[in-house]
N, C-alpha and C. Protein backbone atom coordinates (compact mmCIF):
# COMPACT_ATOMS: atom_id res chain seq x y z
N UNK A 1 183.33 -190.46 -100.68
CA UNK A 1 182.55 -189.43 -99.98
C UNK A 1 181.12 -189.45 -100.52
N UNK A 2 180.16 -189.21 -99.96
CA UNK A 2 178.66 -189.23 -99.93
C UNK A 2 178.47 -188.07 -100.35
N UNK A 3 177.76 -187.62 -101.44
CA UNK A 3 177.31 -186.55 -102.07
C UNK A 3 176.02 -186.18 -101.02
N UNK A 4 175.56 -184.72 -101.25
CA UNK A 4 174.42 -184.24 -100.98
C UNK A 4 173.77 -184.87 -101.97
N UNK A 5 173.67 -185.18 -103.08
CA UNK A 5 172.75 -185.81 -103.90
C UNK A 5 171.87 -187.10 -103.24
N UNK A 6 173.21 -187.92 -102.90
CA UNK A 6 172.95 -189.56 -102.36
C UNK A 6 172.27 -188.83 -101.18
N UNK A 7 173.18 -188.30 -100.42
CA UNK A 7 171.95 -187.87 -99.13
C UNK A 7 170.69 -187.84 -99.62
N UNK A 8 170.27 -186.88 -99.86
CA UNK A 8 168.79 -186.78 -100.12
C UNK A 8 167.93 -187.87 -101.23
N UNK A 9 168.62 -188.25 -101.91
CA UNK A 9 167.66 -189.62 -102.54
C UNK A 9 167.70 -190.67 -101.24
N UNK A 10 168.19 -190.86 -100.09
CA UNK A 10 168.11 -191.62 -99.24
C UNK A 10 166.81 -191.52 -98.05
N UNK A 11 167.00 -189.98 -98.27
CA UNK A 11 166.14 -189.19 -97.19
C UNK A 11 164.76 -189.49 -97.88
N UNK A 12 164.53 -189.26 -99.48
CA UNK A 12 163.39 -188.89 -99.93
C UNK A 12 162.50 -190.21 -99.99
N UNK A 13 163.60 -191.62 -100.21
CA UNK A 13 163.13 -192.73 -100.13
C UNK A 13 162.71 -193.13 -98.82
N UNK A 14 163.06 -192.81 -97.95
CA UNK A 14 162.24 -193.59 -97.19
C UNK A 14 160.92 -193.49 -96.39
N UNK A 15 160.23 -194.14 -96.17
CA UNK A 15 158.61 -194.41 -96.19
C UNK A 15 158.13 -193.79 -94.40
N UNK A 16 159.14 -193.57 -93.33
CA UNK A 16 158.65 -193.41 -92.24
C UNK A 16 158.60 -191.87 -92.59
N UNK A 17 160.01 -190.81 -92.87
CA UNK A 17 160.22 -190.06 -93.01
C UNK A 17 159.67 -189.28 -94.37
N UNK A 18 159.36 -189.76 -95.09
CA UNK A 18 158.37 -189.30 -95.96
C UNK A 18 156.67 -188.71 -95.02
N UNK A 19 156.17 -189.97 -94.91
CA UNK A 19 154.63 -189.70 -93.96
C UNK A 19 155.16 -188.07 -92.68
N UNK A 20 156.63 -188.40 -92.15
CA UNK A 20 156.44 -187.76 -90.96
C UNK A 20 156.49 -186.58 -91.74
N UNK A 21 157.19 -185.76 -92.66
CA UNK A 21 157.45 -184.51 -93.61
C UNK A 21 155.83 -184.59 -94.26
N UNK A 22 154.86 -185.34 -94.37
CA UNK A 22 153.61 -184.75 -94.65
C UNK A 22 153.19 -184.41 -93.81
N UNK A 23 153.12 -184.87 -92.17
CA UNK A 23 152.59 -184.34 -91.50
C UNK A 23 153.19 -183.36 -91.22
N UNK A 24 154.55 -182.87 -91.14
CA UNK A 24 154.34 -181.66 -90.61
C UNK A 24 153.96 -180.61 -91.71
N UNK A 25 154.23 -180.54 -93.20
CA UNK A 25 153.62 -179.88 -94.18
C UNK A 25 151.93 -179.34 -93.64
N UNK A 26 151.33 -180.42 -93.10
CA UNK A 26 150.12 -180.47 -92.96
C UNK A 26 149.63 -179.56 -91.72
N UNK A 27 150.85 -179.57 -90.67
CA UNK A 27 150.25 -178.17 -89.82
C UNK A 27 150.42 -177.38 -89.54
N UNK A 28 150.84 -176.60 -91.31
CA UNK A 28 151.01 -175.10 -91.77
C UNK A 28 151.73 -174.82 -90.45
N UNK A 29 152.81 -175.35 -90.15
CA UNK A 29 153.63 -174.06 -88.95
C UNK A 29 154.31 -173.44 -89.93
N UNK A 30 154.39 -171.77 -89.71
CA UNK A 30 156.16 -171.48 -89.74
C UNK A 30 156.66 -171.71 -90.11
N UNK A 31 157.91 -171.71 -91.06
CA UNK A 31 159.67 -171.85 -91.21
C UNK A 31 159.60 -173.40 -90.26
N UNK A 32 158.72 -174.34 -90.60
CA UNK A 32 158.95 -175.79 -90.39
C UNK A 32 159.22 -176.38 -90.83
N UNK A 33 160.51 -176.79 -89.97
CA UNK A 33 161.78 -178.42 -90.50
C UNK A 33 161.82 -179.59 -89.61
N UNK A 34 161.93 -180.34 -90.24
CA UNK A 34 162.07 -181.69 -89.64
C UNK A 34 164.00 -181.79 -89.16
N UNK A 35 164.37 -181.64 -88.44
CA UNK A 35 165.37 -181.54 -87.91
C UNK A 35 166.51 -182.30 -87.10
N UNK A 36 167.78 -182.03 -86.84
CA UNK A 36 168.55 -182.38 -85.62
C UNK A 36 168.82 -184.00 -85.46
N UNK A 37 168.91 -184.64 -84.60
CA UNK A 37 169.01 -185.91 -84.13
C UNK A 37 168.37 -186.89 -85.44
N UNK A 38 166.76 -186.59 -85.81
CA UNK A 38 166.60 -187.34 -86.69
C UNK A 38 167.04 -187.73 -87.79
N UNK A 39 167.39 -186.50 -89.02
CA UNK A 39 168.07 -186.44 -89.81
C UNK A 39 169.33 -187.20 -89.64
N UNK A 40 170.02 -186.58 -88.42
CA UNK A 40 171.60 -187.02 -88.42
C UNK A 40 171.95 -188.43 -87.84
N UNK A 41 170.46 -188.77 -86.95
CA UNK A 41 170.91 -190.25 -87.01
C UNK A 41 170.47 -191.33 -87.91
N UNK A 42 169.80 -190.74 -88.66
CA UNK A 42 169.21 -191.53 -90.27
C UNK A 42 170.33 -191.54 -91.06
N UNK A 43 170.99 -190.48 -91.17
CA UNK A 43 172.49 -190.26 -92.23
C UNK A 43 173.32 -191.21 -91.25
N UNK A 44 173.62 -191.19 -90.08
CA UNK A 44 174.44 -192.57 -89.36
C UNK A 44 173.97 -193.28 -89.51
N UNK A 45 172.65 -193.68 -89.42
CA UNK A 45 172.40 -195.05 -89.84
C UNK A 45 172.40 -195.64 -90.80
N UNK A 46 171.86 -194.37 -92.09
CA UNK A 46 171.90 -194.89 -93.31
C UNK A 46 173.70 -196.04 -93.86
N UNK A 47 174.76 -194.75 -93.84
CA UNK A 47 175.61 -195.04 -93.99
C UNK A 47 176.58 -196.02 -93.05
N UNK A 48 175.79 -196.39 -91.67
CA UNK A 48 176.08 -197.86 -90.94
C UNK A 48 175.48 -199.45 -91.63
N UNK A 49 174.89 -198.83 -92.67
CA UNK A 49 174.04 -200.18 -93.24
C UNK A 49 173.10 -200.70 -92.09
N UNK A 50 172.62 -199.40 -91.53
CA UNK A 50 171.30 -199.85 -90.10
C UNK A 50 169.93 -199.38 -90.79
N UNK A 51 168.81 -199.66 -90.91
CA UNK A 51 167.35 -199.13 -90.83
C UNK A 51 168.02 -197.46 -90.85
N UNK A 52 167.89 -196.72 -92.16
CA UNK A 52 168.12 -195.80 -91.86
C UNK A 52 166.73 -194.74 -90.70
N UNK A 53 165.55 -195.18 -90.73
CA UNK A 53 164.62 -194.19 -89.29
C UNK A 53 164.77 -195.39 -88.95
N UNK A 54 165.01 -194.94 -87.62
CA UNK A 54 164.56 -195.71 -86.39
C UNK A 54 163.20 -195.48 -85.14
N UNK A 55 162.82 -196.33 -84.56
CA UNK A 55 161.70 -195.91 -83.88
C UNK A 55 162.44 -195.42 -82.51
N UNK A 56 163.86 -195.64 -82.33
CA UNK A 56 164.21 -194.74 -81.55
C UNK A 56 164.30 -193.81 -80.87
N UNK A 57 164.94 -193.35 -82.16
CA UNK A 57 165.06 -191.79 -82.70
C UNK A 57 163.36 -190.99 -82.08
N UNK A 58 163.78 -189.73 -81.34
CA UNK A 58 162.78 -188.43 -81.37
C UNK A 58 162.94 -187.96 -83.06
N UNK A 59 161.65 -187.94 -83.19
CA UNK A 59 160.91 -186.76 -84.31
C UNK A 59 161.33 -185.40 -83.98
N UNK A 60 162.00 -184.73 -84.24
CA UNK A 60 162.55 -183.56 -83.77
C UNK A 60 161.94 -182.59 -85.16
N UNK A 61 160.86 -181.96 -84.38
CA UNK A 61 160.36 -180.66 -85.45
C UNK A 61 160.13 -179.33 -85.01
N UNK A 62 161.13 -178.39 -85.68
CA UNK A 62 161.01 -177.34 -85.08
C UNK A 62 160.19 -176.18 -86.06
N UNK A 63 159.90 -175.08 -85.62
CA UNK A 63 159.57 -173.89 -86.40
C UNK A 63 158.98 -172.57 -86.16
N UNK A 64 159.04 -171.78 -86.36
CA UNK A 64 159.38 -170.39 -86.32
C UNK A 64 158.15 -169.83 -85.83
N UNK A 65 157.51 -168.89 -85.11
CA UNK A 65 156.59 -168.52 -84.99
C UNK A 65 156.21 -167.62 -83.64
N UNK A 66 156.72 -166.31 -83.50
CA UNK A 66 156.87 -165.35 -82.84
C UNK A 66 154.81 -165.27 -81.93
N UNK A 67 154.25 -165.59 -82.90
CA UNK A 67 152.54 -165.47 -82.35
C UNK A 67 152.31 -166.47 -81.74
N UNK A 68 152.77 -167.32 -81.54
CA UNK A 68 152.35 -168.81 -80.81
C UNK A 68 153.26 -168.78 -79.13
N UNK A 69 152.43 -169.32 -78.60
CA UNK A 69 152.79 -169.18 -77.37
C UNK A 69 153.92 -171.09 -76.94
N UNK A 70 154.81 -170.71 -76.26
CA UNK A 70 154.98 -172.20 -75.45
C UNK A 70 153.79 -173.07 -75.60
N UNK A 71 152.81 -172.89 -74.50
CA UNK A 71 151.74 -173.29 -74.54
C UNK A 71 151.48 -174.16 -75.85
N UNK A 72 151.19 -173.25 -76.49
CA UNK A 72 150.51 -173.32 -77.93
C UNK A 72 151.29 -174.50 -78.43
N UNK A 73 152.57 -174.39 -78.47
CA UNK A 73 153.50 -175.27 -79.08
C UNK A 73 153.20 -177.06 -78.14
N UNK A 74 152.93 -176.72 -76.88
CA UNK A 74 152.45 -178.24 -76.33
C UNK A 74 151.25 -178.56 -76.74
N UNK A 75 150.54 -177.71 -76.88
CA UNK A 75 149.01 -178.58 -77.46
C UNK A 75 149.42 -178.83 -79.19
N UNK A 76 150.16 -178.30 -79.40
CA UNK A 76 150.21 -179.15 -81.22
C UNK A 76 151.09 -180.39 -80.77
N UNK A 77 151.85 -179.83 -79.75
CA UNK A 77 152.94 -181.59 -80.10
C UNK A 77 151.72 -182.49 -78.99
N UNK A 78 151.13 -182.16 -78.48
CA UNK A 78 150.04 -183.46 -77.72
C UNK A 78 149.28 -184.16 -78.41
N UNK A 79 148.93 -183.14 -79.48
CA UNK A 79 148.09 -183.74 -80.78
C UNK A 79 148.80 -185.02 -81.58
N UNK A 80 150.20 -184.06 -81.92
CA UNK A 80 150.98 -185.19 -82.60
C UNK A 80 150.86 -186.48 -82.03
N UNK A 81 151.03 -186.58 -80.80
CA UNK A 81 151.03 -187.57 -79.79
C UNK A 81 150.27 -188.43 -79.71
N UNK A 82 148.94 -188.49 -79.86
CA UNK A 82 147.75 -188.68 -80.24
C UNK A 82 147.42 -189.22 -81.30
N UNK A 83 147.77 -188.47 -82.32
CA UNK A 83 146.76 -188.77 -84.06
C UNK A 83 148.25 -189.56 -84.38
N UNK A 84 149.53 -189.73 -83.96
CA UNK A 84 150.77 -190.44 -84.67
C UNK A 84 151.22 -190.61 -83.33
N UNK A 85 150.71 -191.72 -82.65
CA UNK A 85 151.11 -192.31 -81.22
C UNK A 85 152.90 -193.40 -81.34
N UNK A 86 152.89 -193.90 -83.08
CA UNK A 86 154.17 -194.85 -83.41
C UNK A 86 155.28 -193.83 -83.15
N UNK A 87 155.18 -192.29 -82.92
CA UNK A 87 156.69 -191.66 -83.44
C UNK A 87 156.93 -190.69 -82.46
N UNK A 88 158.26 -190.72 -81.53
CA UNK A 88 158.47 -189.69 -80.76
C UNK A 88 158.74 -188.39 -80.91
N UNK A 89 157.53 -187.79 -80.49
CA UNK A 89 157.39 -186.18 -81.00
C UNK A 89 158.00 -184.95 -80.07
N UNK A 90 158.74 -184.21 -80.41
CA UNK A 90 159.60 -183.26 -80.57
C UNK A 90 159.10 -181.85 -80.47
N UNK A 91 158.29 -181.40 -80.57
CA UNK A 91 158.00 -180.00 -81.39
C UNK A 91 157.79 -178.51 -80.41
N UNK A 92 159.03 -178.30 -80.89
CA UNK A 92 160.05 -177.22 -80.42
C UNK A 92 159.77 -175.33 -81.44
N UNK A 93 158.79 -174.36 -81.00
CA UNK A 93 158.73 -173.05 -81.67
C UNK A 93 160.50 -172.54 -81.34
N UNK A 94 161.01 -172.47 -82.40
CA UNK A 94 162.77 -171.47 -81.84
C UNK A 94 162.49 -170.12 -81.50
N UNK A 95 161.32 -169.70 -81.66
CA UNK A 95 160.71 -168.06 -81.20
C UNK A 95 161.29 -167.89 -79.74
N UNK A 96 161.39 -169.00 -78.94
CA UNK A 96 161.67 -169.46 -77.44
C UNK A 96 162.62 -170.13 -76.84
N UNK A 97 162.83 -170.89 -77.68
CA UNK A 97 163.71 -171.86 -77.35
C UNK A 97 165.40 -171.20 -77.13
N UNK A 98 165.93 -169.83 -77.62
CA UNK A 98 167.42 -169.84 -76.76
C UNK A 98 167.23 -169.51 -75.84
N UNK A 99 166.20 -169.68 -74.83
CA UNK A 99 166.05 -169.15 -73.22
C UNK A 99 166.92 -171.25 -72.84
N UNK A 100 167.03 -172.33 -73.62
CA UNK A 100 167.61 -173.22 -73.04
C UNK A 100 169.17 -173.15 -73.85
N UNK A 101 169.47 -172.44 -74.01
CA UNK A 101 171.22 -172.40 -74.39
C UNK A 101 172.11 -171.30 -73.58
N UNK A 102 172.60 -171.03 -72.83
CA UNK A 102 173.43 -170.37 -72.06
C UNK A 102 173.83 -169.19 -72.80
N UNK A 103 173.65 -168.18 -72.64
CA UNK A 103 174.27 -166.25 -73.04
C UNK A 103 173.79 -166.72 -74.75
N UNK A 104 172.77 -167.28 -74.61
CA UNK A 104 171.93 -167.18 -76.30
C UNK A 104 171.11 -165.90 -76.82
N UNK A 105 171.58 -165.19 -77.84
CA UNK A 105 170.42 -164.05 -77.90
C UNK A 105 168.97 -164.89 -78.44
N UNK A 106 167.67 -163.96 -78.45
CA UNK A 106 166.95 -164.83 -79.29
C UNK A 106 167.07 -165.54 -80.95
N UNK A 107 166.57 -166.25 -81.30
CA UNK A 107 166.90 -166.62 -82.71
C UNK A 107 165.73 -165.87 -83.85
N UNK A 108 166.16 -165.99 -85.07
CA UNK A 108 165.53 -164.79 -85.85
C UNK A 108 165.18 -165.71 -86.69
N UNK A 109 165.04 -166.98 -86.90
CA UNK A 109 164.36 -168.06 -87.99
C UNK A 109 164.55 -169.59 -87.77
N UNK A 110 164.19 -170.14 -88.01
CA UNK A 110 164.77 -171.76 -87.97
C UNK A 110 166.02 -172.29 -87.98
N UNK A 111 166.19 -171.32 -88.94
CA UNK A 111 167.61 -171.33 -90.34
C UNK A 111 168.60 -171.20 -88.91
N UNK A 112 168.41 -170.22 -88.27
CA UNK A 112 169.22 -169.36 -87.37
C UNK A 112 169.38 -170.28 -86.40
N UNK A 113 168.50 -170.45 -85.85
CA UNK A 113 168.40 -172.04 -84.62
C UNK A 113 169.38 -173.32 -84.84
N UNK A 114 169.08 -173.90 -85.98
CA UNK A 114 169.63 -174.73 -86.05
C UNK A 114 171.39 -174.61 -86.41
N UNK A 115 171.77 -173.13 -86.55
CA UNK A 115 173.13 -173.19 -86.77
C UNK A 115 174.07 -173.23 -85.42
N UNK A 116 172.70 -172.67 -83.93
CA UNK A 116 173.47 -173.00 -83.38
C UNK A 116 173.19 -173.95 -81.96
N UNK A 117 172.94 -174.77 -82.76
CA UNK A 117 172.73 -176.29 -82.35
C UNK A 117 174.11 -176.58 -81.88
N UNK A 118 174.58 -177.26 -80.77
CA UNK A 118 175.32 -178.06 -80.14
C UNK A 118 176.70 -178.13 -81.40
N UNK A 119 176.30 -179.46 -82.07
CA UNK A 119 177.35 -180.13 -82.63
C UNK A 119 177.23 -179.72 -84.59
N UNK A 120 177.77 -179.41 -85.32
CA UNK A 120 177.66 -179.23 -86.63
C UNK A 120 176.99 -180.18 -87.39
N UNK A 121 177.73 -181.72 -86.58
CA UNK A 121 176.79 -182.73 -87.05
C UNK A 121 175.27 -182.81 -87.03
N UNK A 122 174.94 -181.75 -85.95
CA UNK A 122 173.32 -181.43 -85.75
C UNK A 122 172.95 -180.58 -86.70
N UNK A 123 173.28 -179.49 -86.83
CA UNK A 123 172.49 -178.69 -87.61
C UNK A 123 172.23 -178.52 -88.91
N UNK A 124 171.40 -179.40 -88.80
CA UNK A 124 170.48 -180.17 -90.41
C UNK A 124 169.32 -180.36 -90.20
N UNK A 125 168.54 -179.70 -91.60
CA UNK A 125 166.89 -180.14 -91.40
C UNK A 125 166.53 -180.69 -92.77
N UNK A 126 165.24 -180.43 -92.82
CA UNK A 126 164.59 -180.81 -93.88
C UNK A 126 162.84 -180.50 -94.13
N UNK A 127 162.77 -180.39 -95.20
CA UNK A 127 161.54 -179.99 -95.22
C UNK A 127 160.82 -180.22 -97.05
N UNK A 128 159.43 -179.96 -96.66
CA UNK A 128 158.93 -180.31 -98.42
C UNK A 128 158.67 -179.15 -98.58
N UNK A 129 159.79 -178.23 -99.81
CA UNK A 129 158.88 -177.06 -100.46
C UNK A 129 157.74 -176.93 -100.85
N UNK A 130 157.59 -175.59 -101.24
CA UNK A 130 155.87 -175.94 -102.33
C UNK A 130 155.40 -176.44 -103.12
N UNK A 131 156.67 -176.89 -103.56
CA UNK A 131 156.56 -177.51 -105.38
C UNK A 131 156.24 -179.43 -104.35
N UNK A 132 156.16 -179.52 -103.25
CA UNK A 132 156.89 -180.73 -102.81
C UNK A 132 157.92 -181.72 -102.71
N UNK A 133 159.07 -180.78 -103.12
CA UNK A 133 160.32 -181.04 -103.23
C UNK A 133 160.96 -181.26 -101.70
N UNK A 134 162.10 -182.08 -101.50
CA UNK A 134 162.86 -181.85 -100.38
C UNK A 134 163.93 -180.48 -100.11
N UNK A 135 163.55 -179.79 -99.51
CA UNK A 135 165.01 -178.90 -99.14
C UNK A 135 165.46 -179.34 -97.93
N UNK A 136 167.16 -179.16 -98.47
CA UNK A 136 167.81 -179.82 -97.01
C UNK A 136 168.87 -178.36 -96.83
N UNK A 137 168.77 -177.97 -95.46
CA UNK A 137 169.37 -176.85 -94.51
C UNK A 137 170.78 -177.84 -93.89
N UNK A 138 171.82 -177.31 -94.34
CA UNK A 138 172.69 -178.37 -93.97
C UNK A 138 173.41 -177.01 -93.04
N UNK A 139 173.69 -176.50 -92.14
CA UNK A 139 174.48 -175.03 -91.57
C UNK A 139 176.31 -175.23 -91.80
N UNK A 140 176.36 -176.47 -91.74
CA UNK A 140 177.95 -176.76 -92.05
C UNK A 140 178.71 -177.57 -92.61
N UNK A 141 177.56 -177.65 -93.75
CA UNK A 141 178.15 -178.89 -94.81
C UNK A 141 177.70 -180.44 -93.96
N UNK A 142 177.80 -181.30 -95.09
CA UNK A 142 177.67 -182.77 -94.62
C UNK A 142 178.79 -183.30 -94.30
N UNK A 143 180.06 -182.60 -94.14
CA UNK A 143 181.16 -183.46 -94.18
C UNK A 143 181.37 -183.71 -92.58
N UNK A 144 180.94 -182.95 -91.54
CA UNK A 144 180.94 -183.97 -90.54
C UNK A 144 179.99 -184.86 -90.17
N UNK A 145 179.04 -185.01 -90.63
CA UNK A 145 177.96 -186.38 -90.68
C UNK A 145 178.70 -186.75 -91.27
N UNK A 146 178.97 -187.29 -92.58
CA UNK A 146 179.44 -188.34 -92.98
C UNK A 146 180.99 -188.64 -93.04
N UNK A 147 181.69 -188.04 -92.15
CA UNK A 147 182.74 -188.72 -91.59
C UNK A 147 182.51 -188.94 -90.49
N UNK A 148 181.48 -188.92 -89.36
CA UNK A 148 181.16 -189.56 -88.58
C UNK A 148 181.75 -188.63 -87.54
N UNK A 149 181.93 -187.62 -87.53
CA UNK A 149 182.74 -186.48 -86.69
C UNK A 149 181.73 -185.79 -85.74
N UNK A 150 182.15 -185.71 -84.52
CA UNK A 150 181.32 -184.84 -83.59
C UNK A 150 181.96 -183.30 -83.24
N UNK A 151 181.62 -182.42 -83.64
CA UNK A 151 182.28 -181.15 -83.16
C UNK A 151 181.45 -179.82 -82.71
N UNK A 152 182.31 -178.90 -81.55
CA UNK A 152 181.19 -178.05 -81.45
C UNK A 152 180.68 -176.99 -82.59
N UNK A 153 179.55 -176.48 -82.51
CA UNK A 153 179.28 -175.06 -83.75
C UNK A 153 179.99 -174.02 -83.17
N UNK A 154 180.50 -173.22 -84.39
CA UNK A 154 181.13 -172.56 -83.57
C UNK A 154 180.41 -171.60 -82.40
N UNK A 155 179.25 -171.36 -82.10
CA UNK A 155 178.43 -170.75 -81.49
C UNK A 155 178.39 -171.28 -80.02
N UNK A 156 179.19 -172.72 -79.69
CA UNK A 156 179.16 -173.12 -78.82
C UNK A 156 180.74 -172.94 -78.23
N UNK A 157 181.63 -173.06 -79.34
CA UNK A 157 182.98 -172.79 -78.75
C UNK A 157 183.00 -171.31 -78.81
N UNK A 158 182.12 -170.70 -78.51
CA UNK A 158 182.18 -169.02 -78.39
C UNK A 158 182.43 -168.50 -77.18
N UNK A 159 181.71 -169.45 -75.95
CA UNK A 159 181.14 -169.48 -74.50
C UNK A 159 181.59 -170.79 -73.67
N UNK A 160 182.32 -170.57 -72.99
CA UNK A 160 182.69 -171.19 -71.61
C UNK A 160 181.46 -172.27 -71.14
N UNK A 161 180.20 -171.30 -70.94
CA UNK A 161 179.23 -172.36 -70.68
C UNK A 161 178.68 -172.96 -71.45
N UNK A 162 178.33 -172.41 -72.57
CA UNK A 162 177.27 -173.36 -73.67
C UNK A 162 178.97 -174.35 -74.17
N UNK A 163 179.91 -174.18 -74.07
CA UNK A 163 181.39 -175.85 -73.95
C UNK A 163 180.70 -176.86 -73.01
N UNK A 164 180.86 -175.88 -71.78
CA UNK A 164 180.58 -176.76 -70.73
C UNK A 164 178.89 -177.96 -70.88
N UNK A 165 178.12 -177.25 -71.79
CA UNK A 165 176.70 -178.07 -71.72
C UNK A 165 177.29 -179.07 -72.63
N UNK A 166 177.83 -178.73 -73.84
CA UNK A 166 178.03 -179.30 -75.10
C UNK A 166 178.76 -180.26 -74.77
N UNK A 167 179.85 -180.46 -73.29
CA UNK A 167 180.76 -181.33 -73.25
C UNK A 167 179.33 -182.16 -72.07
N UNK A 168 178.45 -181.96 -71.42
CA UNK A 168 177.59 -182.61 -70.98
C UNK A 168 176.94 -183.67 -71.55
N UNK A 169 176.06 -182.76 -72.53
CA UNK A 169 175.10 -183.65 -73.32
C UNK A 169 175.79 -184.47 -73.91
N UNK A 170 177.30 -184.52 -74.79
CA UNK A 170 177.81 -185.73 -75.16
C UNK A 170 178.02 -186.74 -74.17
N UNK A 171 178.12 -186.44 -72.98
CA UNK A 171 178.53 -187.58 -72.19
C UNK A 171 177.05 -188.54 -71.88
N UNK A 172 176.45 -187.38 -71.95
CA UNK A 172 174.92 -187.92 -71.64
C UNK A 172 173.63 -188.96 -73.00
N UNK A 173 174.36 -188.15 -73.56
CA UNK A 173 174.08 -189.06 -75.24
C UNK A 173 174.40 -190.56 -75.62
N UNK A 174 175.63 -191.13 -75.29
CA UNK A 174 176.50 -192.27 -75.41
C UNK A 174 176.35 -192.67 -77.15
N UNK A 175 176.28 -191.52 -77.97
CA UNK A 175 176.20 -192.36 -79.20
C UNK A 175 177.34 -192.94 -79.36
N UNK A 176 178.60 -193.39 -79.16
CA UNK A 176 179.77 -194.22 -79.51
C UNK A 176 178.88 -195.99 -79.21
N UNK A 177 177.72 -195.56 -78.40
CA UNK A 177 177.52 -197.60 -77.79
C UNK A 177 176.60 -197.74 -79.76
N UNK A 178 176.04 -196.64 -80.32
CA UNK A 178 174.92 -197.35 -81.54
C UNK A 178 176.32 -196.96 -82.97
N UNK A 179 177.30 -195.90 -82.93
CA UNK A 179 178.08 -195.82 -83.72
C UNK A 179 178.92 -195.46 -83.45
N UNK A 180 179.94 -197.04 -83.28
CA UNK A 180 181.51 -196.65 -82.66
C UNK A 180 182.51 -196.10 -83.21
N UNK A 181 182.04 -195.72 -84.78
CA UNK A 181 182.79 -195.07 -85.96
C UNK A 181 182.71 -193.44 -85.42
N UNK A 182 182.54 -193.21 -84.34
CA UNK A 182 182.08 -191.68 -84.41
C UNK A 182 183.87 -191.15 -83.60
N UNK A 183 183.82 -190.23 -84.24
CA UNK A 183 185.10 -189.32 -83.64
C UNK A 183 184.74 -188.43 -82.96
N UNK A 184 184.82 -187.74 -81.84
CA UNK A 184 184.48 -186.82 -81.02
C UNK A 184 185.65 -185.78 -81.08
N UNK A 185 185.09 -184.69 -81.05
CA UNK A 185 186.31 -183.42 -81.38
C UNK A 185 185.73 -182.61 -80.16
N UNK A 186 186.30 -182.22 -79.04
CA UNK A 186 186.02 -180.88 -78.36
C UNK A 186 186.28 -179.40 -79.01
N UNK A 187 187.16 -179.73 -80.28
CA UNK A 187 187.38 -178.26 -80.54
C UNK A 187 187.49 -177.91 -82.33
C-alpha cells in the first residue's frame, strides 16, 4: 500500500506540478487548490509507471471566493490561458459552482466542494501553505486512488439524480482505455 507520505514526495517532486502550484500561490485566490482529475490522474499515473503530469490532463483549480463574480473567474482563467498557454486551465470559484450538481445546496469552502465531487477518487487537492509546504485535502482517504477504485461520494449516492450524472460522466470519461486496472463501483 502507498503511504500518504510516498504520495506527496511524488507530488512535490515533480517539475510541471510544482511551477503549476506557484502559479496558483501567485494569484492570491481564496481557499485555492490545485485539484480533482489532476491530482488523481498523476496518482494513476504515477503508480502505472506513466509520466506521472500529463499534458493531457486539465489543470483543475478551484477556490473560494463569495466577492468574485463568474465573470471574474473567466477573465483569471483567460489570463492563465495566455501567460501558461502549455497547460489546460480549469479555474472553477465553488462560491457558484453547485448551481452544476443536481439538488446541491451552495458550498461553504473548497474543503466542502471537493467532498462532494462525483467519485471519492476525486476529491483531492493540493496546495502550498505559507511556510511553502504541500498540504494535501484528501475528503476520503487515498485508499481508493490507490487501489484504483471508482466510487460514488456519498453526496452523490444521496440523490437519484446527481447517481444518474455520476453514472453519465463515467461513461463519458472512458478512463478504463488509459487505466485498465481501474474497478468501477456504482455503490
Amino acid at each position: 500500500m502507498v503511504t500518504e507520505k510516498e504520495i506527496l514526495q511524488r507530488l512535490a517532486t515533480d517539475p510541471d506540478l510544482q511551477l503549476i502550484l506557484h502559479i496558483v500561490q501567485n494569484l492570491h485566490l481564496k481557499d485555492a487548490w490545485l485539484c480533482a482529475g489532476t491530482i488523481r490522474n498523476f496518482i494513476w499515473n504515477s503508480l502505472s509507471n506513466q509520466s506521472g503530469f500529463d499534458q493531457e490532463t486539465d489543470v483543475d483549480v478551484i477556490f473560494y471566493d463569495q466577492s468574485l463574480t463568474w465573470e471574474d473567474s473567466l477573465h483569471i482563467e483567460a489570463k492563465l490561458k495566455k501567460d501558461y498557454p502549455n497547460y489546460r486551465w480549469e479555474l472553477r470559484n465553488q462560491a457558484h459552482m453547485h448551481t452544476c450538481t443536481p439538488n446541491t445546496q451552495p458550498y461553504i469552502s473548497s474543503q466542502d466542494a471537493m467532498s462532494k465531487y462525483p467519485e471519492t477518487c476525486t476529491a483531492i487537492g493540493i496546495r502550498l501553505d505559507e511556510a511553502g509546504q504541500l498540504e494535501l485535502f484528501c475528503a476520503y482517504g487515498l485508499e481508493s486512488i490507490t487501489s484504483f477504485e471508482i466510487r460514488p461520494t456519498p453526496h452523490f449516492l444521496a440523490d437519484n439524480e446527481r447517481m444518474a450524472s455520476y453514472r453519465h460522466r463515467l461513461a463519458k470519461k472512458d478512463w478504463l482505455r488509459k487505466w485498465p486496472q481501474l474497478t468501477i463501483l456504482s455503490e
